[in-house]
PDB file of N, CA and C in Angstrom:
ATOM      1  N   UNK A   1      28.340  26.228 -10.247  1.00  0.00           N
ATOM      2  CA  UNK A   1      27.343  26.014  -9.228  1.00  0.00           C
ATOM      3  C   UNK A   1      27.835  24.955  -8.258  1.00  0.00           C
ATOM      4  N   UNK A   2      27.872  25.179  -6.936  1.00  0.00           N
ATOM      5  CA  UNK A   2      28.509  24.232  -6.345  1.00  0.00           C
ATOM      6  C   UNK A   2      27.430  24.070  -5.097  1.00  0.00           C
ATOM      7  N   UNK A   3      27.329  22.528  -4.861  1.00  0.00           N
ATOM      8  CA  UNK A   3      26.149  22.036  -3.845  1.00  0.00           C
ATOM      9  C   UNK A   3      26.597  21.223  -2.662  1.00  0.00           C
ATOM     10  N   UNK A   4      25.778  21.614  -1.881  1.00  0.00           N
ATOM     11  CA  UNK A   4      26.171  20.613  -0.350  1.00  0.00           C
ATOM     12  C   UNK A   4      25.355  19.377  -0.203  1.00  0.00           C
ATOM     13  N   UNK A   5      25.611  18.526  -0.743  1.00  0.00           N
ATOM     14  CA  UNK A   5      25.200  17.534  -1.060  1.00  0.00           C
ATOM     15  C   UNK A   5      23.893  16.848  -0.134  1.00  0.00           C
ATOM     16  N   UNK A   6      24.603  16.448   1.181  1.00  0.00           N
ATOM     17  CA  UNK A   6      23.990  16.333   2.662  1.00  0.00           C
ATOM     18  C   UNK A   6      23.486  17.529   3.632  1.00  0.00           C
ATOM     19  N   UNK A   7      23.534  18.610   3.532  1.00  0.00           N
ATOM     20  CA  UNK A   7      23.059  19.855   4.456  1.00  0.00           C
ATOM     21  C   UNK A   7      22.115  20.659   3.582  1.00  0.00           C
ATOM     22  N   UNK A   8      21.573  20.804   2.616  1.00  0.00           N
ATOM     23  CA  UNK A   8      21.120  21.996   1.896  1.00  0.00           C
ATOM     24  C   UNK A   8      20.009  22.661   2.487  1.00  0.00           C
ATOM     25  N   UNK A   9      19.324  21.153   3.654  1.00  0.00           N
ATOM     26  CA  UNK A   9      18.141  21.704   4.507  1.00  0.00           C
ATOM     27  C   UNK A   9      17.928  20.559   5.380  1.00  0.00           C
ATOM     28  N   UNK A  10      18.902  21.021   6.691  1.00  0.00           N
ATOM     29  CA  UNK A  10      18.582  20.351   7.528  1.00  0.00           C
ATOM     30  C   UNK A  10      17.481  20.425   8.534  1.00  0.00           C
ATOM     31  N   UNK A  11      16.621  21.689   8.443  1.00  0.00           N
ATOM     32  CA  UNK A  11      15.729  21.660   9.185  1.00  0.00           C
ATOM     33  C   UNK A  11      14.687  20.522   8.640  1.00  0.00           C
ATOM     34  N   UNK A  12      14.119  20.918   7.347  1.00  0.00           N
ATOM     35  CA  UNK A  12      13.443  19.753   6.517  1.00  0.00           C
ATOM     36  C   UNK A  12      13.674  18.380   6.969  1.00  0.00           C
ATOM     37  N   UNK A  13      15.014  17.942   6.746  1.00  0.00           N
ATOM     38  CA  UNK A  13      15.571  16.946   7.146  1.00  0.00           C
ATOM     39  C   UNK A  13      14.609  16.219   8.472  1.00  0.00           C
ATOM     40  N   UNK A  14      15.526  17.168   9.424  1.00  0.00           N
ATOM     41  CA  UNK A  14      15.053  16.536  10.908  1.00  0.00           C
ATOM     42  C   UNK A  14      13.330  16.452  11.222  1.00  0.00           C
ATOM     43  N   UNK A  15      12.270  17.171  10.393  1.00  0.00           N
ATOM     44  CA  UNK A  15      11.291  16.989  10.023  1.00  0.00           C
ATOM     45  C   UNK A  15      10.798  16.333   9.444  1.00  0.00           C
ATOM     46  N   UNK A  16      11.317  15.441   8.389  1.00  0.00           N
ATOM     47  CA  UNK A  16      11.179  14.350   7.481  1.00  0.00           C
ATOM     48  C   UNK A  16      11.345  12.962   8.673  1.00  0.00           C
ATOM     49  N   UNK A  17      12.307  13.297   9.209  1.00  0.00           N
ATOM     50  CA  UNK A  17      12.629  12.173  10.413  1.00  0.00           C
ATOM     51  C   UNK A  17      11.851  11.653  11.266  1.00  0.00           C
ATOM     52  N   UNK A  18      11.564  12.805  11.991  1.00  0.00           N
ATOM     53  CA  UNK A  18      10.471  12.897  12.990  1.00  0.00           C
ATOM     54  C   UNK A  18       9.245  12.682  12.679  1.00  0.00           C
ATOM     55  N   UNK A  19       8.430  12.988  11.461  1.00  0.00           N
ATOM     56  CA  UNK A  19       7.078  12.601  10.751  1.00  0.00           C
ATOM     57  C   UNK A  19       7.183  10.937  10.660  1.00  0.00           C
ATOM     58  N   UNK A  20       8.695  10.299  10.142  1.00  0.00           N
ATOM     59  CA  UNK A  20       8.573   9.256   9.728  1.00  0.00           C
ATOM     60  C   UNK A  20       8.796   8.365  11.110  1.00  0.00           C
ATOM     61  N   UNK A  21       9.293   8.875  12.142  1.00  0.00           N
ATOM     62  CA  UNK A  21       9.316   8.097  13.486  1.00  0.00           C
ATOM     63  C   UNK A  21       8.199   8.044  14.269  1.00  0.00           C
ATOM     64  N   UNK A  22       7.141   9.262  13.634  1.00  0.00           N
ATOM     65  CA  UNK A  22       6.081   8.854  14.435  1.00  0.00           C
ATOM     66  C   UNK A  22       4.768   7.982  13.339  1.00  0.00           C
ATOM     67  N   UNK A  23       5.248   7.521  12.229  1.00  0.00           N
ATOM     68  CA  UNK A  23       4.765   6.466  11.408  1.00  0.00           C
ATOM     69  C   UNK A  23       4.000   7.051  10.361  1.00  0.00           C
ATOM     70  N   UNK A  24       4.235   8.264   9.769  1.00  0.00           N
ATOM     71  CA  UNK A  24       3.608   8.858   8.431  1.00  0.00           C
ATOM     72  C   UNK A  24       3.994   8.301   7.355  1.00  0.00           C
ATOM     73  N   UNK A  25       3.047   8.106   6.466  1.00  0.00           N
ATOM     74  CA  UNK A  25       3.692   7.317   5.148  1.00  0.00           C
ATOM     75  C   UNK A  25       4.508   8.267   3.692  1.00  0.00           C
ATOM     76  N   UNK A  26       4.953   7.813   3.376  1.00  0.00           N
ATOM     77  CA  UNK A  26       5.919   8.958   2.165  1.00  0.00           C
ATOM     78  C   UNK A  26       4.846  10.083   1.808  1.00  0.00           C
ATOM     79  N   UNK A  27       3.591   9.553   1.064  1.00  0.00           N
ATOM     80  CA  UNK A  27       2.615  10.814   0.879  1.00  0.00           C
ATOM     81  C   UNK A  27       2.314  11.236   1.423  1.00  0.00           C
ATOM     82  N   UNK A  28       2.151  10.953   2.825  1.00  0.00           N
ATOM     83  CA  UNK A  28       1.581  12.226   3.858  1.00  0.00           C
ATOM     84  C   UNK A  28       2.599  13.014   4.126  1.00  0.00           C
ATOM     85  N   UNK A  29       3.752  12.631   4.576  1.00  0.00           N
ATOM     86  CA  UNK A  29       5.194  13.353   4.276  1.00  0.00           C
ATOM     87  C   UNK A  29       4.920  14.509   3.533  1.00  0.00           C
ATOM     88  N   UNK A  30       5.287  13.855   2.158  1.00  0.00           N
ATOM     89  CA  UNK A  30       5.635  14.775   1.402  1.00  0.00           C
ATOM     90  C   UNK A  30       4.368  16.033   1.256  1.00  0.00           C
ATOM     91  N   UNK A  31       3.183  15.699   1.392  1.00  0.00           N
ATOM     92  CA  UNK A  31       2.192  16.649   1.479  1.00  0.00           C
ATOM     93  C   UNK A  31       2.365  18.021   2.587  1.00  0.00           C
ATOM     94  N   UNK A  32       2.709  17.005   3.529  1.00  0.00           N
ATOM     95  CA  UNK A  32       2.837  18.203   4.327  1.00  0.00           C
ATOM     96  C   UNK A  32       4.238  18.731   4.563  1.00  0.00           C
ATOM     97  N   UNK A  33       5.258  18.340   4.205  1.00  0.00           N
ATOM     98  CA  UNK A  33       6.385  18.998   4.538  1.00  0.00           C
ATOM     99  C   UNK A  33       6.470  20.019   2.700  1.00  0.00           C
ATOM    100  N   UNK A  34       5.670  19.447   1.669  1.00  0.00           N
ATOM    101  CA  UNK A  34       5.712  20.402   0.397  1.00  0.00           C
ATOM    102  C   UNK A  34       6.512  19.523  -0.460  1.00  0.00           C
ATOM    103  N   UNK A  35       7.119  18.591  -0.530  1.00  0.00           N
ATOM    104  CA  UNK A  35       8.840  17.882  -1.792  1.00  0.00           C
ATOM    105  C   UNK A  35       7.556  17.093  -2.325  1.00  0.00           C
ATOM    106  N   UNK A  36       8.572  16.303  -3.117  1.00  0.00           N
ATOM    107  CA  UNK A  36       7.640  15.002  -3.812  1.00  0.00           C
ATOM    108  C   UNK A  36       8.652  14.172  -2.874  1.00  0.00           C
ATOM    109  N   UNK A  37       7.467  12.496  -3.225  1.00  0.00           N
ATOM    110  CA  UNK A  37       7.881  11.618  -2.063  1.00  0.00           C
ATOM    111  C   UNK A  37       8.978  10.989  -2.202  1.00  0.00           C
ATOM    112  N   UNK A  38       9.699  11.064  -3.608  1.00  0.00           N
ATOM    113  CA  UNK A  38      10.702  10.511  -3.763  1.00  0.00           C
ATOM    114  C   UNK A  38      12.263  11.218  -3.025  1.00  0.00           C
ATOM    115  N   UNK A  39      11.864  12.609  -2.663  1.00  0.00           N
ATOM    116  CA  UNK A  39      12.764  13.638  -1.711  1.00  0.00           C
ATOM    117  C   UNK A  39      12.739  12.607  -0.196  1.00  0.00           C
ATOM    118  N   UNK A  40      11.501  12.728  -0.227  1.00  0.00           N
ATOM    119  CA  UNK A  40      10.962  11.763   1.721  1.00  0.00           C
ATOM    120  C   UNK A  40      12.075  10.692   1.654  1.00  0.00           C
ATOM    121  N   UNK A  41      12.182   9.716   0.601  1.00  0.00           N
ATOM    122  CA  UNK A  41      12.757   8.279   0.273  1.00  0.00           C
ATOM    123  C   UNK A  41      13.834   8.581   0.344  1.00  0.00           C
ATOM    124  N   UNK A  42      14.800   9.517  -0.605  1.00  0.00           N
ATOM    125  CA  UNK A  42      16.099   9.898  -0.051  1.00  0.00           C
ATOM    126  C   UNK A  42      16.568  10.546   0.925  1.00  0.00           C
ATOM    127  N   UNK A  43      15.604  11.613   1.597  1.00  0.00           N
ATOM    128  CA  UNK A  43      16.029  11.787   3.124  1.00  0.00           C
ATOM    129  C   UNK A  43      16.622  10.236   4.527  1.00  0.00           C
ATOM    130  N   UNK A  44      15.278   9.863   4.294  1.00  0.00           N
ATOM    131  CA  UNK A  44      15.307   8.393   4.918  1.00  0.00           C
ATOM    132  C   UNK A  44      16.539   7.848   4.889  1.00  0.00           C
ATOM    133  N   UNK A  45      16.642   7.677   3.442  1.00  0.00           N
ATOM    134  CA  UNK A  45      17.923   6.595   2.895  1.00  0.00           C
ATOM    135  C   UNK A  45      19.196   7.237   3.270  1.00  0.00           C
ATOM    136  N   UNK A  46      19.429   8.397   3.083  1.00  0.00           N
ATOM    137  CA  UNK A  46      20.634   9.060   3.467  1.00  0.00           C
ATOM    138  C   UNK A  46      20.676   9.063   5.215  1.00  0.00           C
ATOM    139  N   UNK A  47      20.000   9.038   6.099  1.00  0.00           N
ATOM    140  CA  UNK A  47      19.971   9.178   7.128  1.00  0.00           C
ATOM    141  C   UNK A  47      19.860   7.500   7.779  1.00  0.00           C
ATOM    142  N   UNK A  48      19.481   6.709   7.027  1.00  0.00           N
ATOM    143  CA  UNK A  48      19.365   5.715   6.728  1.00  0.00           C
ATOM    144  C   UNK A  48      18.019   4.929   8.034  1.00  0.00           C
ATOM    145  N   UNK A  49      16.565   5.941   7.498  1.00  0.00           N
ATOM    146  CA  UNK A  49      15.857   5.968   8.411  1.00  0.00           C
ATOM    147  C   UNK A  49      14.949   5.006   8.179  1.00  0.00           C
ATOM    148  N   UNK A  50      14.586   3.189   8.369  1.00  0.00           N
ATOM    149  CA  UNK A  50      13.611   2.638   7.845  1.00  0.00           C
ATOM    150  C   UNK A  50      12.147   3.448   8.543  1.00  0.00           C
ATOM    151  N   UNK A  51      11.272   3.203   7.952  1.00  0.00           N
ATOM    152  CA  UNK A  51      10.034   3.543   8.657  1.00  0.00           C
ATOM    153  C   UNK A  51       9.174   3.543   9.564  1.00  0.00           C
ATOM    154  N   UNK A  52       9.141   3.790  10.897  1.00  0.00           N
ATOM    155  CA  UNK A  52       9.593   3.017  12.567  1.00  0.00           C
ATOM    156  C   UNK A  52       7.475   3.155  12.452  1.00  0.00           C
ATOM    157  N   UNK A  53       7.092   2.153  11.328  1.00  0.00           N
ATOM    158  CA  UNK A  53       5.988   1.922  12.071  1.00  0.00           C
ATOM    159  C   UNK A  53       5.775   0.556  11.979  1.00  0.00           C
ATOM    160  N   UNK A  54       4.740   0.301  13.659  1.00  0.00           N
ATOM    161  CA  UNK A  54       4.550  -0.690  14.377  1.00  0.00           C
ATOM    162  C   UNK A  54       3.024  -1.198  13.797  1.00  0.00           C
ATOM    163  N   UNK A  55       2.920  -2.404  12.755  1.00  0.00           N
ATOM    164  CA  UNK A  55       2.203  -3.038  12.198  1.00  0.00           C
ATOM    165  C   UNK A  55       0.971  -3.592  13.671  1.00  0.00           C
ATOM    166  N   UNK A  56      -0.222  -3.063  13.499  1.00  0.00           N
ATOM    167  CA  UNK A  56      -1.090  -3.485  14.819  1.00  0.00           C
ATOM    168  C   UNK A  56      -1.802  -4.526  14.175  1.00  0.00           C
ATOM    169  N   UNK A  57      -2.215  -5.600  14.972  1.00  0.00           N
ATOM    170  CA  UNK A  57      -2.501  -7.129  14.477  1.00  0.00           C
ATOM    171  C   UNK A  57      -4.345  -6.556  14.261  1.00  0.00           C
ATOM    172  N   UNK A  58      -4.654  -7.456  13.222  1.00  0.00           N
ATOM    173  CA  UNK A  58      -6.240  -7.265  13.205  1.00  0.00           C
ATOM    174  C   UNK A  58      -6.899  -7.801  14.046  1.00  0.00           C
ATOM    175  N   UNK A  59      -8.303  -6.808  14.561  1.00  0.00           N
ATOM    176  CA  UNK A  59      -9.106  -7.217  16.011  1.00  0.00           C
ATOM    177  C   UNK A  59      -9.978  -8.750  15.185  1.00  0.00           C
ATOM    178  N   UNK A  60     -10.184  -9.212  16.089  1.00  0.00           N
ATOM    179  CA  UNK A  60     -11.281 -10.396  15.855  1.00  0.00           C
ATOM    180  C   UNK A  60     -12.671  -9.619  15.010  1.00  0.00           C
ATOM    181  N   UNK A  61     -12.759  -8.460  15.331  1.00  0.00           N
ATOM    182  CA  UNK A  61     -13.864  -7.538  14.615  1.00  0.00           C
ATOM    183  C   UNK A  61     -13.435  -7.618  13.308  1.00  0.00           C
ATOM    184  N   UNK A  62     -12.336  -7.368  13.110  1.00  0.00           N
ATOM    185  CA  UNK A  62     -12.065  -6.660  12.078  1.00  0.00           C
ATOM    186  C   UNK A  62     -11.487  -8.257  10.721  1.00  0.00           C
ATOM    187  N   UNK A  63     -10.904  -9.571  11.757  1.00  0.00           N
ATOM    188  CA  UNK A  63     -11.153 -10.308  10.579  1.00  0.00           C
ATOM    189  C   UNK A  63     -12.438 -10.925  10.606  1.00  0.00           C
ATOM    190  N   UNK A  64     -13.547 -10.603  11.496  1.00  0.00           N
ATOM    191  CA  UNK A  64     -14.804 -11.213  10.531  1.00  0.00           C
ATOM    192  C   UNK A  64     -15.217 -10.718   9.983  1.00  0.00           C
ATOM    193  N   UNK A  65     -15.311  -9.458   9.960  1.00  0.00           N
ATOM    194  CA  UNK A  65     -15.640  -8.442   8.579  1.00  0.00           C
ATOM    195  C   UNK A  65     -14.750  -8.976   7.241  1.00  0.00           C
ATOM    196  N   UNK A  66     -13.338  -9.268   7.397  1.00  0.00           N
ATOM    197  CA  UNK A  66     -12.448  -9.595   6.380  1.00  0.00           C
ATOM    198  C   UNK A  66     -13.676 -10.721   5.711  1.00  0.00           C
ATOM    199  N   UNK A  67     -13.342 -11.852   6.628  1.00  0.00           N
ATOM    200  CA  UNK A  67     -14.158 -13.117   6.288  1.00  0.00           C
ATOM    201  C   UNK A  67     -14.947 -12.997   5.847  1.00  0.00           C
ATOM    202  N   UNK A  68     -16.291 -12.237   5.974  1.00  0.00           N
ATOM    203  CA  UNK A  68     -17.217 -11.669   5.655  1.00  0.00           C
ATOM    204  C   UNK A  68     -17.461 -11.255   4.261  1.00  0.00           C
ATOM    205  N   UNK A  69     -16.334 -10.159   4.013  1.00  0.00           N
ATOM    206  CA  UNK A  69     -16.317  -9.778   2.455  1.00  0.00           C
ATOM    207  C   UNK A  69     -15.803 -10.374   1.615  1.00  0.00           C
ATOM    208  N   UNK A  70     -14.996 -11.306   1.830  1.00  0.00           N
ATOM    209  CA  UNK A  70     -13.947 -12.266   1.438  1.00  0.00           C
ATOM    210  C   UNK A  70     -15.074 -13.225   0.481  1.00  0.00           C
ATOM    211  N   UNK A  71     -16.127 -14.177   1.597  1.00  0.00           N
ATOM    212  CA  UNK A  71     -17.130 -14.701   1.003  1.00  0.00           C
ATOM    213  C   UNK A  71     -18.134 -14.028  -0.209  1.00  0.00           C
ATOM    214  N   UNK A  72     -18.113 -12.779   0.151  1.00  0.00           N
ATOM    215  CA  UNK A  72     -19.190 -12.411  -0.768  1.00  0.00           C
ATOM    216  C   UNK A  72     -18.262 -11.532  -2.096  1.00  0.00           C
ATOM    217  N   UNK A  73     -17.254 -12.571  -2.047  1.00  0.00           N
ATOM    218  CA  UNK A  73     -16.484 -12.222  -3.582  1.00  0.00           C
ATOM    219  C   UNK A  73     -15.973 -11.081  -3.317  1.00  0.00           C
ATOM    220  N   UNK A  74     -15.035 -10.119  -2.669  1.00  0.00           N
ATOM    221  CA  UNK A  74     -14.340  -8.962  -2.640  1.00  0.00           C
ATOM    222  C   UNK A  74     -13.166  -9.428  -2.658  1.00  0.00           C
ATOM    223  N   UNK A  75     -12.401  -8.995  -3.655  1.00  0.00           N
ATOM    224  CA  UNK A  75     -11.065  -9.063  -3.780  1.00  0.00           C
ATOM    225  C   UNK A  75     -10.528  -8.584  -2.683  1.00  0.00           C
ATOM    226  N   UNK A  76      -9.646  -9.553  -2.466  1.00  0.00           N
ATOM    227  CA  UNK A  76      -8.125  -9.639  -1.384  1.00  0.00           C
ATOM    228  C   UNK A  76      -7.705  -7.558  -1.180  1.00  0.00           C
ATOM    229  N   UNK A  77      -7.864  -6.670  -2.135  1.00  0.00           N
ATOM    230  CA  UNK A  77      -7.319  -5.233  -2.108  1.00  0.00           C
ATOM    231  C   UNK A  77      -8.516  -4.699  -2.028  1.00  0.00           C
ATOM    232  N   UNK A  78      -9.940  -5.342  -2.262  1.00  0.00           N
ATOM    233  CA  UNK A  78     -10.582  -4.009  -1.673  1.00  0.00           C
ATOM    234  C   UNK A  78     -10.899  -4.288  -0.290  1.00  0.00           C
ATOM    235  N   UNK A  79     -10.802  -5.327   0.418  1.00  0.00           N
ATOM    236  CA  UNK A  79     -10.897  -5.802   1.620  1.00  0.00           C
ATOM    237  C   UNK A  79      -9.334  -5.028   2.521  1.00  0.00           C
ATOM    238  N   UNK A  80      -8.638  -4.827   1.993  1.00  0.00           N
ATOM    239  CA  UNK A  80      -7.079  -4.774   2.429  1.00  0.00           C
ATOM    240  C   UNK A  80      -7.833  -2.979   2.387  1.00  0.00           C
ATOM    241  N   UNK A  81      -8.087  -2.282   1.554  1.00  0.00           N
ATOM    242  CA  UNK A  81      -8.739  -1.089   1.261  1.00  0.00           C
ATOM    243  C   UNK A  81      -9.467  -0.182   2.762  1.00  0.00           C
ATOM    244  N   UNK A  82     -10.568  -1.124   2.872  1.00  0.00           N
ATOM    245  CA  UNK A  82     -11.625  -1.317   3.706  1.00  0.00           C
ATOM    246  C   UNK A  82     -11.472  -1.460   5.187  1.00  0.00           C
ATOM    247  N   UNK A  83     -10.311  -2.634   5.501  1.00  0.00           N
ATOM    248  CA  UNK A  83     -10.000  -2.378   6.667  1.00  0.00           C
ATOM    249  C   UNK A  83      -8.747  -1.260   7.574  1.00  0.00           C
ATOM    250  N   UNK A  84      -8.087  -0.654   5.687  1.00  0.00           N
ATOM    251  CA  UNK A  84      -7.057  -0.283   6.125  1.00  0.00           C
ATOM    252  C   UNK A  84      -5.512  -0.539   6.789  1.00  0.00           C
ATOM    253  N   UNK A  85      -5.510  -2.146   5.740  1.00  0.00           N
ATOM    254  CA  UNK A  85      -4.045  -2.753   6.050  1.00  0.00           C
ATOM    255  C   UNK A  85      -3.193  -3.060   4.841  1.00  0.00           C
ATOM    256  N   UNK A  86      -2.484  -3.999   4.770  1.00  0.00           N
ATOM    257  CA  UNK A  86      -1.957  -3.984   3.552  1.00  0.00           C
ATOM    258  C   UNK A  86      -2.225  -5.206   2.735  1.00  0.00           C
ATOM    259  N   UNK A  87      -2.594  -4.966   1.570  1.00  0.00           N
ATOM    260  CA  UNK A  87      -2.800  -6.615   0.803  1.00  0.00           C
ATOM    261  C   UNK A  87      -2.813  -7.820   1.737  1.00  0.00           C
ATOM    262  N   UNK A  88      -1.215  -7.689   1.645  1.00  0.00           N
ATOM    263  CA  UNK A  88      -0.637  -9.496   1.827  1.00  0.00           C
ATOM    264  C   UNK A  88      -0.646  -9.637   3.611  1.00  0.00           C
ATOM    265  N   UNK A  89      -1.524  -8.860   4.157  1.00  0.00           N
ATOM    266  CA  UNK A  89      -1.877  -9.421   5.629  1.00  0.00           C
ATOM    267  C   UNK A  89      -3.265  -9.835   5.349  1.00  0.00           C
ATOM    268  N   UNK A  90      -4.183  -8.944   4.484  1.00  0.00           N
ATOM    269  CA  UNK A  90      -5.497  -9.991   4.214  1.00  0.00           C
ATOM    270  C   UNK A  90      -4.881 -11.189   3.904  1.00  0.00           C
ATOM    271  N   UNK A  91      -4.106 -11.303   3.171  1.00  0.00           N
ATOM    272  CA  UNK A  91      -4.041 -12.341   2.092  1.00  0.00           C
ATOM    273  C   UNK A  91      -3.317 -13.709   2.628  1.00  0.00           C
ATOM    274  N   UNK A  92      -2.667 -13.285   3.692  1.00  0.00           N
ATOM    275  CA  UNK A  92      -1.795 -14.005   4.867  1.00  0.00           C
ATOM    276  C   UNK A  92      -3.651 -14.391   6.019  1.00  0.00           C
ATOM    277  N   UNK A  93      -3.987 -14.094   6.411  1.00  0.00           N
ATOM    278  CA  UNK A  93      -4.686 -14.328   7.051  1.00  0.00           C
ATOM    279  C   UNK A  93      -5.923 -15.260   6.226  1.00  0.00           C
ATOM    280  N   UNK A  94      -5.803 -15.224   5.119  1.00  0.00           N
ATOM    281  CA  UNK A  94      -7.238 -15.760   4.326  1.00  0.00           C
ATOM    282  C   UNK A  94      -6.879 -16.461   3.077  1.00  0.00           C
ATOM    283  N   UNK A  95      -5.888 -17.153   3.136  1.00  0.00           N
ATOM    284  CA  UNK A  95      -5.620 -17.446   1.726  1.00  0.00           C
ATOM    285  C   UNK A  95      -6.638 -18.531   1.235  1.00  0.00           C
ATOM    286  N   UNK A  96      -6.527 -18.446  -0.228  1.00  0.00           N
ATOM    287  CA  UNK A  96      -7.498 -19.257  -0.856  1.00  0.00           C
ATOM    288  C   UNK A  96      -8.520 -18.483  -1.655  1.00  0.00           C
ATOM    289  N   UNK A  97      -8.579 -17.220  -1.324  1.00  0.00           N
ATOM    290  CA  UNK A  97      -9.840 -16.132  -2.017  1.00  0.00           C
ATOM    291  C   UNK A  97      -9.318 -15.989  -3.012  1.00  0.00           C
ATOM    292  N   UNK A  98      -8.444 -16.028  -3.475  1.00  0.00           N
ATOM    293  CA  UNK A  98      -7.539 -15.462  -5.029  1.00  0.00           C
ATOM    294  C   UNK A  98      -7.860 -16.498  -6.063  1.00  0.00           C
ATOM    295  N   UNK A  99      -7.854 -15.971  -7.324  1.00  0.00           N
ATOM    296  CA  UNK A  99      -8.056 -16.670  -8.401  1.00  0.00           C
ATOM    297  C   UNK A  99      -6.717 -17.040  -8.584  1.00  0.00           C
ATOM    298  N   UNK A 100      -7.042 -18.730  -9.143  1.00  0.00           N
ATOM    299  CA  UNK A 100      -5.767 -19.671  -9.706  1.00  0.00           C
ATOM    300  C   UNK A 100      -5.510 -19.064 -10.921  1.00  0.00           C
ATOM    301  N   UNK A 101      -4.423 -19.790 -11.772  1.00  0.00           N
ATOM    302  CA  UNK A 101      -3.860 -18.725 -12.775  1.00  0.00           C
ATOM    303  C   UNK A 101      -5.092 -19.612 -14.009  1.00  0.00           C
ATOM    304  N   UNK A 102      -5.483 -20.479 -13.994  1.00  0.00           N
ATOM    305  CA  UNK A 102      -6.614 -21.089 -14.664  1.00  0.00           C
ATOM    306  C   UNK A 102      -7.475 -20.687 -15.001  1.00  0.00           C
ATOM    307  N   UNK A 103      -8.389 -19.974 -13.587  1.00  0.00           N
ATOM    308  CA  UNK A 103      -9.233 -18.809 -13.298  1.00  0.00           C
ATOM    309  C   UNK A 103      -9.425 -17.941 -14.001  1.00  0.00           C
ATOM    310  N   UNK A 104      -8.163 -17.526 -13.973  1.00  0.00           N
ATOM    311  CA  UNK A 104      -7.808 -15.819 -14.622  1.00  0.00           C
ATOM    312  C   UNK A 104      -8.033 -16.081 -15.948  1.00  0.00           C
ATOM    313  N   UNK A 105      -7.185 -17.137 -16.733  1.00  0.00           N
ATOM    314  CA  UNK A 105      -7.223 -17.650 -18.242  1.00  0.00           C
ATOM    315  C   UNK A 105      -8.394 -17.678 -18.670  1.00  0.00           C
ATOM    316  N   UNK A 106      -9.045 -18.531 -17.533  1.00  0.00           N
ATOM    317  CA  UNK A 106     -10.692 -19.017 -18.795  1.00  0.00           C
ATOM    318  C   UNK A 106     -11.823 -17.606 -18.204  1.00  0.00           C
ATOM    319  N   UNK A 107     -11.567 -16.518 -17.544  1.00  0.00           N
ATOM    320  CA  UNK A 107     -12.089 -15.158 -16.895  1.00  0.00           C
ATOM    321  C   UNK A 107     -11.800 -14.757 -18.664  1.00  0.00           C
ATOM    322  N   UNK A 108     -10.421 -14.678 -18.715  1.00  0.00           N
ATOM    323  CA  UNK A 108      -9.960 -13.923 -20.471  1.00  0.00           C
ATOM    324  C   UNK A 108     -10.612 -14.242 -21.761  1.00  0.00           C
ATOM    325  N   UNK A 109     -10.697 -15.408 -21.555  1.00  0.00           N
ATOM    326  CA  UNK A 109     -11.383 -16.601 -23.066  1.00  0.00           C
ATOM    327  C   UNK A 109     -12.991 -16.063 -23.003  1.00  0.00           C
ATOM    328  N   UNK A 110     -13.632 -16.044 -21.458  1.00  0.00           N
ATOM    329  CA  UNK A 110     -14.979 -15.924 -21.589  1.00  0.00           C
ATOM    330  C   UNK A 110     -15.177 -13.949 -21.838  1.00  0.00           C
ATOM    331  N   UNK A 111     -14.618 -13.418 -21.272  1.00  0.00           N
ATOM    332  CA  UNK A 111     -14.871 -12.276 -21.812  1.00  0.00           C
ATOM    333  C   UNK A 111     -14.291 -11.713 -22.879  1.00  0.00           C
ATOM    334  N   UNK A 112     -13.198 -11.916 -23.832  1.00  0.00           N
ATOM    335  CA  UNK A 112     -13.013 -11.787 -25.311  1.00  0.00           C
ATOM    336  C   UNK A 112     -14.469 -12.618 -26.116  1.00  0.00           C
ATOM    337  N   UNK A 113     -14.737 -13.695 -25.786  1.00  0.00           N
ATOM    338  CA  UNK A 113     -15.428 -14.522 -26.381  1.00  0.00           C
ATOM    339  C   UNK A 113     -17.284 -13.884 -26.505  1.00  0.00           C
ATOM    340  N   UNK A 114     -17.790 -13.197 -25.492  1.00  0.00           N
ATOM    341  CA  UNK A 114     -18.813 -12.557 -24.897  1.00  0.00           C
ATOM    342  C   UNK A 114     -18.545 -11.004 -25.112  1.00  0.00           C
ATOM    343  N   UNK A 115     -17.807 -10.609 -25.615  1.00  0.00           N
ATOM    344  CA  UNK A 115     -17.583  -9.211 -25.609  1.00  0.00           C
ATOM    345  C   UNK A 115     -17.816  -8.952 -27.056  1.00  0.00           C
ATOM    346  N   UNK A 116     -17.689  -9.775 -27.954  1.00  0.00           N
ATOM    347  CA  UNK A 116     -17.562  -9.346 -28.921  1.00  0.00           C
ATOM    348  C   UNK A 116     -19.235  -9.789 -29.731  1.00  0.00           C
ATOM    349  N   UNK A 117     -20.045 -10.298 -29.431  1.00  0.00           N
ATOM    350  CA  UNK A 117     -21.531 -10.200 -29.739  1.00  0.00           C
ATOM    351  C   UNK A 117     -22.117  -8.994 -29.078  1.00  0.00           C
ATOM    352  N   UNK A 118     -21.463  -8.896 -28.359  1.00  0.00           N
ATOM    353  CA  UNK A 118     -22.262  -7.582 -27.618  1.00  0.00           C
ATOM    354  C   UNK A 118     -21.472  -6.148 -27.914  1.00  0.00           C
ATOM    355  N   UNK A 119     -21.036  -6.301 -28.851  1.00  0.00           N
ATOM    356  CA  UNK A 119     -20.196  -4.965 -29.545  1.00  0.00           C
ATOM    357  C   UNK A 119     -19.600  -4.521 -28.353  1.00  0.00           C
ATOM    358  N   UNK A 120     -18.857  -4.341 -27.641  1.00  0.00           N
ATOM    359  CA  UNK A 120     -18.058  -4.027 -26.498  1.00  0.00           C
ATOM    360  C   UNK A 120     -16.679  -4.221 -27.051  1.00  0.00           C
TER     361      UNK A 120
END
């Protein structure tokens, strides 16, 4: 069996390209062109295509809503979720909402500790 390593489908190819130059993410890719996304990732890489999308800054709307949910206890990812950006730009824009690693510890102690009178 002998394979062409780089050509087997260059139409695909130049389609994989073009989806990703106009800023589709691997799963939408791969959904619509049919591969799994890890095909999208090595197209890219072989062509050596980073992902030509242009990160748009959040509106003043959109971080007082952040702020907003931020206060009323929403984790840093469902806020990142919600507005439709990525984690660590909420998290860049708002730091301080995150639990210390202290936090998290005595979060563990109190619910092992409370879980277990209540048969859970």
């Amino acid at each position: 069996m002998t394979t062409e390593p780089w050509n087997k489908n260059p139409e695909r190819d130049q389609r994989i390209l073009q989806l990703s130059r106009e800023g589709l993410s691997v799963k939408q890719i791969s959904q619509l062109v049919g591969i799994t996304g890890r095909s999208v990732q090595r197209t890219r890489a072989r062509f050596r295509n980073a992902p030509a999308v242009i990160a748009t800054p959040l509106t003043a709307a959109q971080l007082s809503f952040a702020h907003a949910l931020l206060e009323n206890g929403a984790p840093y990812s469902e806020v990142a979720r919600t507005l439709g950006c990525n984690y660590t730009t909420v998290r860049r824009h708002f730091p301080g909402y995150d639990w210390t690693l202290r936090q998290c510890a005595l979060h563990g102690v109190l619910v092992r500790r409370y879980a277990k009178p209540l048969g859970l």
